[in-house]
PDB file of N, CA and C in Angstrom:
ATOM      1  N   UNK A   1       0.835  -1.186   0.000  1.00  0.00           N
ATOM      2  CA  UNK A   1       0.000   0.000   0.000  1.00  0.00           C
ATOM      3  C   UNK A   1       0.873   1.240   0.000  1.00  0.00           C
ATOM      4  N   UNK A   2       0.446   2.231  -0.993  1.00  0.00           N
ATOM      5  CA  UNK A   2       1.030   3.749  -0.636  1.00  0.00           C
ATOM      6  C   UNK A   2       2.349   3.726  -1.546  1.00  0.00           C
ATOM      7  N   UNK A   3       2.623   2.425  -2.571  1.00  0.00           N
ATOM      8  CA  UNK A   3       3.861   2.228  -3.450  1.00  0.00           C
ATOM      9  C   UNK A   3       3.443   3.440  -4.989  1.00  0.00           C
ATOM     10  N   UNK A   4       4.490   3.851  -5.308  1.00  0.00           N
ATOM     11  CA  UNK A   4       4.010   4.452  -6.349  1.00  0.00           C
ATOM     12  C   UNK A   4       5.177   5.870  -6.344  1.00  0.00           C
ATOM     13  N   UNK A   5       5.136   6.346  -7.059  1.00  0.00           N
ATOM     14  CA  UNK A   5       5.856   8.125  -6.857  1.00  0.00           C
ATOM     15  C   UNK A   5       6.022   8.809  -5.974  1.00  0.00           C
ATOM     16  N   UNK A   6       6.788   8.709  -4.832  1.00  0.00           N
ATOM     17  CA  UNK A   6       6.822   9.857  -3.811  1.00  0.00           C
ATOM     18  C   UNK A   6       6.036  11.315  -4.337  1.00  0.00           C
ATOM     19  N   UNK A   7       5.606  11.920  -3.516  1.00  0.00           N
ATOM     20  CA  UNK A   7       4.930  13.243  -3.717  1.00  0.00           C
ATOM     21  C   UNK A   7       6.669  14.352  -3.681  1.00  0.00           C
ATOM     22  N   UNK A   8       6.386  14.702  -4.504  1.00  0.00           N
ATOM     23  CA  UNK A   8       7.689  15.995  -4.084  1.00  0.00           C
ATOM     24  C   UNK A   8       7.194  17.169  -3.373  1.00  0.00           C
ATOM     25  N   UNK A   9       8.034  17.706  -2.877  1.00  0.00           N
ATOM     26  CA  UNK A   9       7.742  18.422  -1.948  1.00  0.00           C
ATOM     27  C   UNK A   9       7.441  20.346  -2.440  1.00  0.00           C
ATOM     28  N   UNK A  10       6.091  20.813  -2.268  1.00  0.00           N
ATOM     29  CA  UNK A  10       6.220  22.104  -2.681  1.00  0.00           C
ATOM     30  C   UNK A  10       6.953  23.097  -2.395  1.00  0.00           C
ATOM     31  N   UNK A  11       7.453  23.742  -2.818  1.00  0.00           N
ATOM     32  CA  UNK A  11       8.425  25.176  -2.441  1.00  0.00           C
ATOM     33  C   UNK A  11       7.775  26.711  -3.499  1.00  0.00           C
ATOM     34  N   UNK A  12       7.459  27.218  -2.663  1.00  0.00           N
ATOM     35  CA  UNK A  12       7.159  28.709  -2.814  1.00  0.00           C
ATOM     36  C   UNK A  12       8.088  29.295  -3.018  1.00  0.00           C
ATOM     37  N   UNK A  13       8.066  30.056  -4.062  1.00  0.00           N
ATOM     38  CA  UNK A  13       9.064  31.123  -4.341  1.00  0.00           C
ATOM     39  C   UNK A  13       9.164  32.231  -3.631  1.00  0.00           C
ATOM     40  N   UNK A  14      10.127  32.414  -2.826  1.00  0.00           N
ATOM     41  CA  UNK A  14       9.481  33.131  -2.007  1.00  0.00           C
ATOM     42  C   UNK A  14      10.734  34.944  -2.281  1.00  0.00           C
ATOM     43  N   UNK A  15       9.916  35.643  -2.774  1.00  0.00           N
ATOM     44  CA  UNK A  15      10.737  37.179  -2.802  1.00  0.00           C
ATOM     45  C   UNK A  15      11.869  37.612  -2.269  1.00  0.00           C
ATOM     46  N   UNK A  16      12.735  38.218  -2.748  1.00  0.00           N
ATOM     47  CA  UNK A  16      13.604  38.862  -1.951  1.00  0.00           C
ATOM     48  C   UNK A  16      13.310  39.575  -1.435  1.00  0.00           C
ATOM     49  N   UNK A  17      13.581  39.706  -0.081  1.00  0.00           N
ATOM     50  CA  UNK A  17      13.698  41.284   0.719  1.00  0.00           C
ATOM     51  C   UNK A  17      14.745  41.828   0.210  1.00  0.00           C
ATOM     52  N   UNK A  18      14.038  43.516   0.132  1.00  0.00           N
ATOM     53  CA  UNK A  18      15.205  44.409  -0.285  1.00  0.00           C
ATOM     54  C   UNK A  18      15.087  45.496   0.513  1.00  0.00           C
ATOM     55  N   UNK A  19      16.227  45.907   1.056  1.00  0.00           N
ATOM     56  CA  UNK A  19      16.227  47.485   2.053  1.00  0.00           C
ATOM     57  C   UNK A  19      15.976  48.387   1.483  1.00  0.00           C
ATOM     58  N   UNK A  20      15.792  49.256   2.080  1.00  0.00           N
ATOM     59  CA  UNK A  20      15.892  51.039   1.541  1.00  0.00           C
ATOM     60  C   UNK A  20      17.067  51.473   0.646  1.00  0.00           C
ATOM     61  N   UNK A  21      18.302  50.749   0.572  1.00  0.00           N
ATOM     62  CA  UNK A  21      19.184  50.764   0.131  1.00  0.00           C
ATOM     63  C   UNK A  21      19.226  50.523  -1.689  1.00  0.00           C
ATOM     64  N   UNK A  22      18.691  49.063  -1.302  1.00  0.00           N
ATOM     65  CA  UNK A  22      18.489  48.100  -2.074  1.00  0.00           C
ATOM     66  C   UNK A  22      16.907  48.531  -3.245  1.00  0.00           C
ATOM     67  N   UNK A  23      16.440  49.260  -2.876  1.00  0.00           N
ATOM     68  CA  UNK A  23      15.351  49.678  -3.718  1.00  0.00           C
ATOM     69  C   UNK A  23      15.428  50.781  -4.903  1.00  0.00           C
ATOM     70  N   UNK A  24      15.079  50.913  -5.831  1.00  0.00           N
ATOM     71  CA  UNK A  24      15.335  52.085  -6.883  1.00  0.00           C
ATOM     72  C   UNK A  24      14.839  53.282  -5.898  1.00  0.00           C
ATOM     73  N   UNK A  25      15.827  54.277  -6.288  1.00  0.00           N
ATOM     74  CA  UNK A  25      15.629  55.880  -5.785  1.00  0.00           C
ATOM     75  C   UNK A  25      15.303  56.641  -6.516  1.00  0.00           C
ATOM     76  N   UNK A  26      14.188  56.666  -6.870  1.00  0.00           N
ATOM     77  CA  UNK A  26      13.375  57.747  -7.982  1.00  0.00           C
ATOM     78  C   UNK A  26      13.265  59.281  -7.517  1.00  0.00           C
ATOM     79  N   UNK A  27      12.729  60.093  -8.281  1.00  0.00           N
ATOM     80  CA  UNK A  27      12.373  61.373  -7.996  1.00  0.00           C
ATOM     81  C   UNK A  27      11.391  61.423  -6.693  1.00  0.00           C
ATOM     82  N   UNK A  28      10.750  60.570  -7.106  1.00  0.00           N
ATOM     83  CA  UNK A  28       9.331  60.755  -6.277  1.00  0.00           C
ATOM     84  C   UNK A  28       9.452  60.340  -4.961  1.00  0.00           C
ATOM     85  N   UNK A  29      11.029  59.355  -5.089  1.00  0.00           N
ATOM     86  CA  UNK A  29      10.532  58.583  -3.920  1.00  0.00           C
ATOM     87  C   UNK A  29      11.890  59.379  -2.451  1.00  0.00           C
ATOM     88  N   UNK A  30      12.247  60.320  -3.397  1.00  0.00           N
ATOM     89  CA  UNK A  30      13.433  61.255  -2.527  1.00  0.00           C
ATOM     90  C   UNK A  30      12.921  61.623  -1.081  1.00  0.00           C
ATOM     91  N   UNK A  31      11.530  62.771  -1.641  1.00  0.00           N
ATOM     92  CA  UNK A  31      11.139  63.062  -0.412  1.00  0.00           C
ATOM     93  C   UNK A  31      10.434  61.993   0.901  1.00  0.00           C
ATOM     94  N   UNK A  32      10.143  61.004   0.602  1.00  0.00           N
ATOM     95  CA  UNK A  32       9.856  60.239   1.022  1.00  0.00           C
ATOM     96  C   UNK A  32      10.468  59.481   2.394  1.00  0.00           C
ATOM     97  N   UNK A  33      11.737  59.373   1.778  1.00  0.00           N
ATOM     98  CA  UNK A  33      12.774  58.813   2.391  1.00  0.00           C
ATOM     99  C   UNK A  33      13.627  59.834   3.493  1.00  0.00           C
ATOM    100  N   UNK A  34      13.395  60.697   3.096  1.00  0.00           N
ATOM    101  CA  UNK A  34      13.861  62.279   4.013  1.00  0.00           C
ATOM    102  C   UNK A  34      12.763  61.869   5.188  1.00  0.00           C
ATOM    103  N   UNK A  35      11.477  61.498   5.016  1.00  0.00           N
ATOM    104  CA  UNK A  35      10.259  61.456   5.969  1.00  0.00           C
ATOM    105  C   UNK A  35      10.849  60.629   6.965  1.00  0.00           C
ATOM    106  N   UNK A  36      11.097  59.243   6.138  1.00  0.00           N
ATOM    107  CA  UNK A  36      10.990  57.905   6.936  1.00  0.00           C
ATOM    108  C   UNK A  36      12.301  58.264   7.800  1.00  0.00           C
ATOM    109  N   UNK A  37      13.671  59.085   7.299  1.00  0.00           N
ATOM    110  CA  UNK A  37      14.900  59.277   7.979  1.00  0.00           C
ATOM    111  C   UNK A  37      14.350  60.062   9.177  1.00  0.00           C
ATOM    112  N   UNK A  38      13.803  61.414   9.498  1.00  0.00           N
ATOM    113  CA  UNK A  38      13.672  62.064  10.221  1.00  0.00           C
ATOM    114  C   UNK A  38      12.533  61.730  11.100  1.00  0.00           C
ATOM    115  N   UNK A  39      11.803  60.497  10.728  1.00  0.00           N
ATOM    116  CA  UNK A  39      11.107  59.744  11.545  1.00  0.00           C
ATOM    117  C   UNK A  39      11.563  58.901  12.749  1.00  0.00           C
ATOM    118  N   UNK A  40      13.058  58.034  11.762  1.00  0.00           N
ATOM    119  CA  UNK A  40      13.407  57.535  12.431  1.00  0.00           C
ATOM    120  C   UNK A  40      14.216  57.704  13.624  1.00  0.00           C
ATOM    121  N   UNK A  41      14.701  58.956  12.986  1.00  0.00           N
ATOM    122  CA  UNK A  41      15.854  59.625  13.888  1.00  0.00           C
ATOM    123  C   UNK A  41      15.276  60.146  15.515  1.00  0.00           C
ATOM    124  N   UNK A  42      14.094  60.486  15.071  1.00  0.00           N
ATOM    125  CA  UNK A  42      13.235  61.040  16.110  1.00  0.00           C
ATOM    126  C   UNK A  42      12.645  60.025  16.931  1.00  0.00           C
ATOM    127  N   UNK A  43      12.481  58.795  16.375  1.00  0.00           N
ATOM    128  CA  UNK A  43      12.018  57.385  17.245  1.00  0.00           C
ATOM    129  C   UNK A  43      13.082  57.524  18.419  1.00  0.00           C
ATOM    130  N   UNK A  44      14.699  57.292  18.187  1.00  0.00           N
ATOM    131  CA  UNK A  44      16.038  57.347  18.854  1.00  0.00           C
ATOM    132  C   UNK A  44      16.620  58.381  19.518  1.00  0.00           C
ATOM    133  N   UNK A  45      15.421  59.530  19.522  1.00  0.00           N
ATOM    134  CA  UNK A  45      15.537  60.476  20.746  1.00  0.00           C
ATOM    135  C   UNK A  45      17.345  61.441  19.348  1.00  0.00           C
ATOM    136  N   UNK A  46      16.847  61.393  18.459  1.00  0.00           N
ATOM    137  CA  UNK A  46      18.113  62.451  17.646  1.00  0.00           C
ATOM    138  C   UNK A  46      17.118  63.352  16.916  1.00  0.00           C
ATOM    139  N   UNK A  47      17.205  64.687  17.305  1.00  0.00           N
ATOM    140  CA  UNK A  47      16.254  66.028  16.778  1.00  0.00           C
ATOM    141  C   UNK A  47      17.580  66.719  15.530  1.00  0.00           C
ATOM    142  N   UNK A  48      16.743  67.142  14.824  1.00  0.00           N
ATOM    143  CA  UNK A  48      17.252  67.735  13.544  1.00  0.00           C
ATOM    144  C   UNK A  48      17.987  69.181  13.878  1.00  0.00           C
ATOM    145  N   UNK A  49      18.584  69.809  13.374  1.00  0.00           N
ATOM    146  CA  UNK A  49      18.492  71.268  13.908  1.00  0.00           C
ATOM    147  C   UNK A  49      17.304  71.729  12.873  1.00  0.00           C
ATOM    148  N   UNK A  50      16.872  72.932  13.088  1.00  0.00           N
ATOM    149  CA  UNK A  50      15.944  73.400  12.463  1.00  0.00           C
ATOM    150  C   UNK A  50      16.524  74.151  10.748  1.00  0.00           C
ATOM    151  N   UNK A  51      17.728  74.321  10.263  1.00  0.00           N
ATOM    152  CA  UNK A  51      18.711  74.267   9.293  1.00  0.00           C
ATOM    153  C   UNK A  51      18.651  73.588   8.570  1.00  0.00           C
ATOM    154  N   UNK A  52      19.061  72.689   9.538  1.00  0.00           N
ATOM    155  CA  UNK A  52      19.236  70.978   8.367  1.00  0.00           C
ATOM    156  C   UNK A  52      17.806  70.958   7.643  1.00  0.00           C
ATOM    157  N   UNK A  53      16.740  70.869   8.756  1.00  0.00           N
ATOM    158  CA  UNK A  53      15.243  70.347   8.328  1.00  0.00           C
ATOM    159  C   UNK A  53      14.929  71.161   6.945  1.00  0.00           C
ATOM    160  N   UNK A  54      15.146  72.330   7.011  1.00  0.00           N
ATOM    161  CA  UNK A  54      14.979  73.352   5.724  1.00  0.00           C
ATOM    162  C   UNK A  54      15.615  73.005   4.782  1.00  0.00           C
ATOM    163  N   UNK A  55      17.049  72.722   5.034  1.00  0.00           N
ATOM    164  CA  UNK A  55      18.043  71.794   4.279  1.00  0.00           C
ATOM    165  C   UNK A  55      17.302  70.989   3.187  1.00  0.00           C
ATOM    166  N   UNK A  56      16.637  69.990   4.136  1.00  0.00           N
ATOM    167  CA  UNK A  56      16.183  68.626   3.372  1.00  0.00           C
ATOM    168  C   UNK A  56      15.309  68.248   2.841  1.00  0.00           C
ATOM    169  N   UNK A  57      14.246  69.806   3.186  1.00  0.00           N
ATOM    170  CA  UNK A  57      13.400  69.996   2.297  1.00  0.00           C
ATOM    171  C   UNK A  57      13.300  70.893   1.305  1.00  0.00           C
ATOM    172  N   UNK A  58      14.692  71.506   1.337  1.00  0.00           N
ATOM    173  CA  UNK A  58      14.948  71.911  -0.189  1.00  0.00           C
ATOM    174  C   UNK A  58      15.807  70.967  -1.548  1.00  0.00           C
ATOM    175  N   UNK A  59      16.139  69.587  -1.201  1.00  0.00           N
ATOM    176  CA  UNK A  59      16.595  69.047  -1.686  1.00  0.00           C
ATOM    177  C   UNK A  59      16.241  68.547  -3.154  1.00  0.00           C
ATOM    178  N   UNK A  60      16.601  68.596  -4.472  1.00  0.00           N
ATOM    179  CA  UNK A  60      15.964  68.324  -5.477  1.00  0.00           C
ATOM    180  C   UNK A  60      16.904  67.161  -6.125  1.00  0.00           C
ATOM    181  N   UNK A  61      16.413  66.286  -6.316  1.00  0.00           N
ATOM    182  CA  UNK A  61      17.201  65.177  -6.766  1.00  0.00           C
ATOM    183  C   UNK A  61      17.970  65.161  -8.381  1.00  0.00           C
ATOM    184  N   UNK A  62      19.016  64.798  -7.746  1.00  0.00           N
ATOM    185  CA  UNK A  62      19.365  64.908  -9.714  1.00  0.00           C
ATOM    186  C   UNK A  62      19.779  63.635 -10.172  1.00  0.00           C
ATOM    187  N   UNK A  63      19.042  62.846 -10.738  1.00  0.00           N
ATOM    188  CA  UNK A  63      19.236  61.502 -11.563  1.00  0.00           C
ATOM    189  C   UNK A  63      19.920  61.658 -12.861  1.00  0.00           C
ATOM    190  N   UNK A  64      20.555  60.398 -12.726  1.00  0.00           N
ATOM    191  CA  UNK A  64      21.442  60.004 -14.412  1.00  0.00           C
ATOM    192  C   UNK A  64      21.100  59.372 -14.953  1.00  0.00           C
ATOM    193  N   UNK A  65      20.787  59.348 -16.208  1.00  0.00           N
ATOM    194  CA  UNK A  65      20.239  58.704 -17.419  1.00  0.00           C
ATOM    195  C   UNK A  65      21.014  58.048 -18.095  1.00  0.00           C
ATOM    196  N   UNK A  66      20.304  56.986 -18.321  1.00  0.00           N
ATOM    197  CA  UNK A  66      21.272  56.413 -19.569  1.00  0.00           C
ATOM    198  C   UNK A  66      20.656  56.329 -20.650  1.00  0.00           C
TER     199      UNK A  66
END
């Protein structure tokens, strides 16, 4: 009983994780990442000066084309 083809075993493909690093840095996604930084920074008790903050929201990204 139960002779015949073993069942093989399924495997899910399962995605890469990719960091913040690791992700394309588009135009759009500049300011974004300024958010999530000064979010984080602020989770860890580190305040911006009020300079910088103006700083980083004057920042305009300049991408290279190919």
């Amino acid at each position: 009983m139960g002779e015949g083809k073993p069942k093989r075993a399924r495997y899910r493909r399962r995605r890469k994780k990719t960091t913040l690093a690791g992700r394309l840095l588009t135009a759009s996604r500049v300011p974004v990442v300024f958010l999530q930084l000064r979010r984080k920074l602020n989770d860890v008790g580190i305040g911006l000066s009020p300079d910088l903050e103006d700083l980083l929201e004057k920042v305009q990204p300049v991408l290279a084309g190919g």
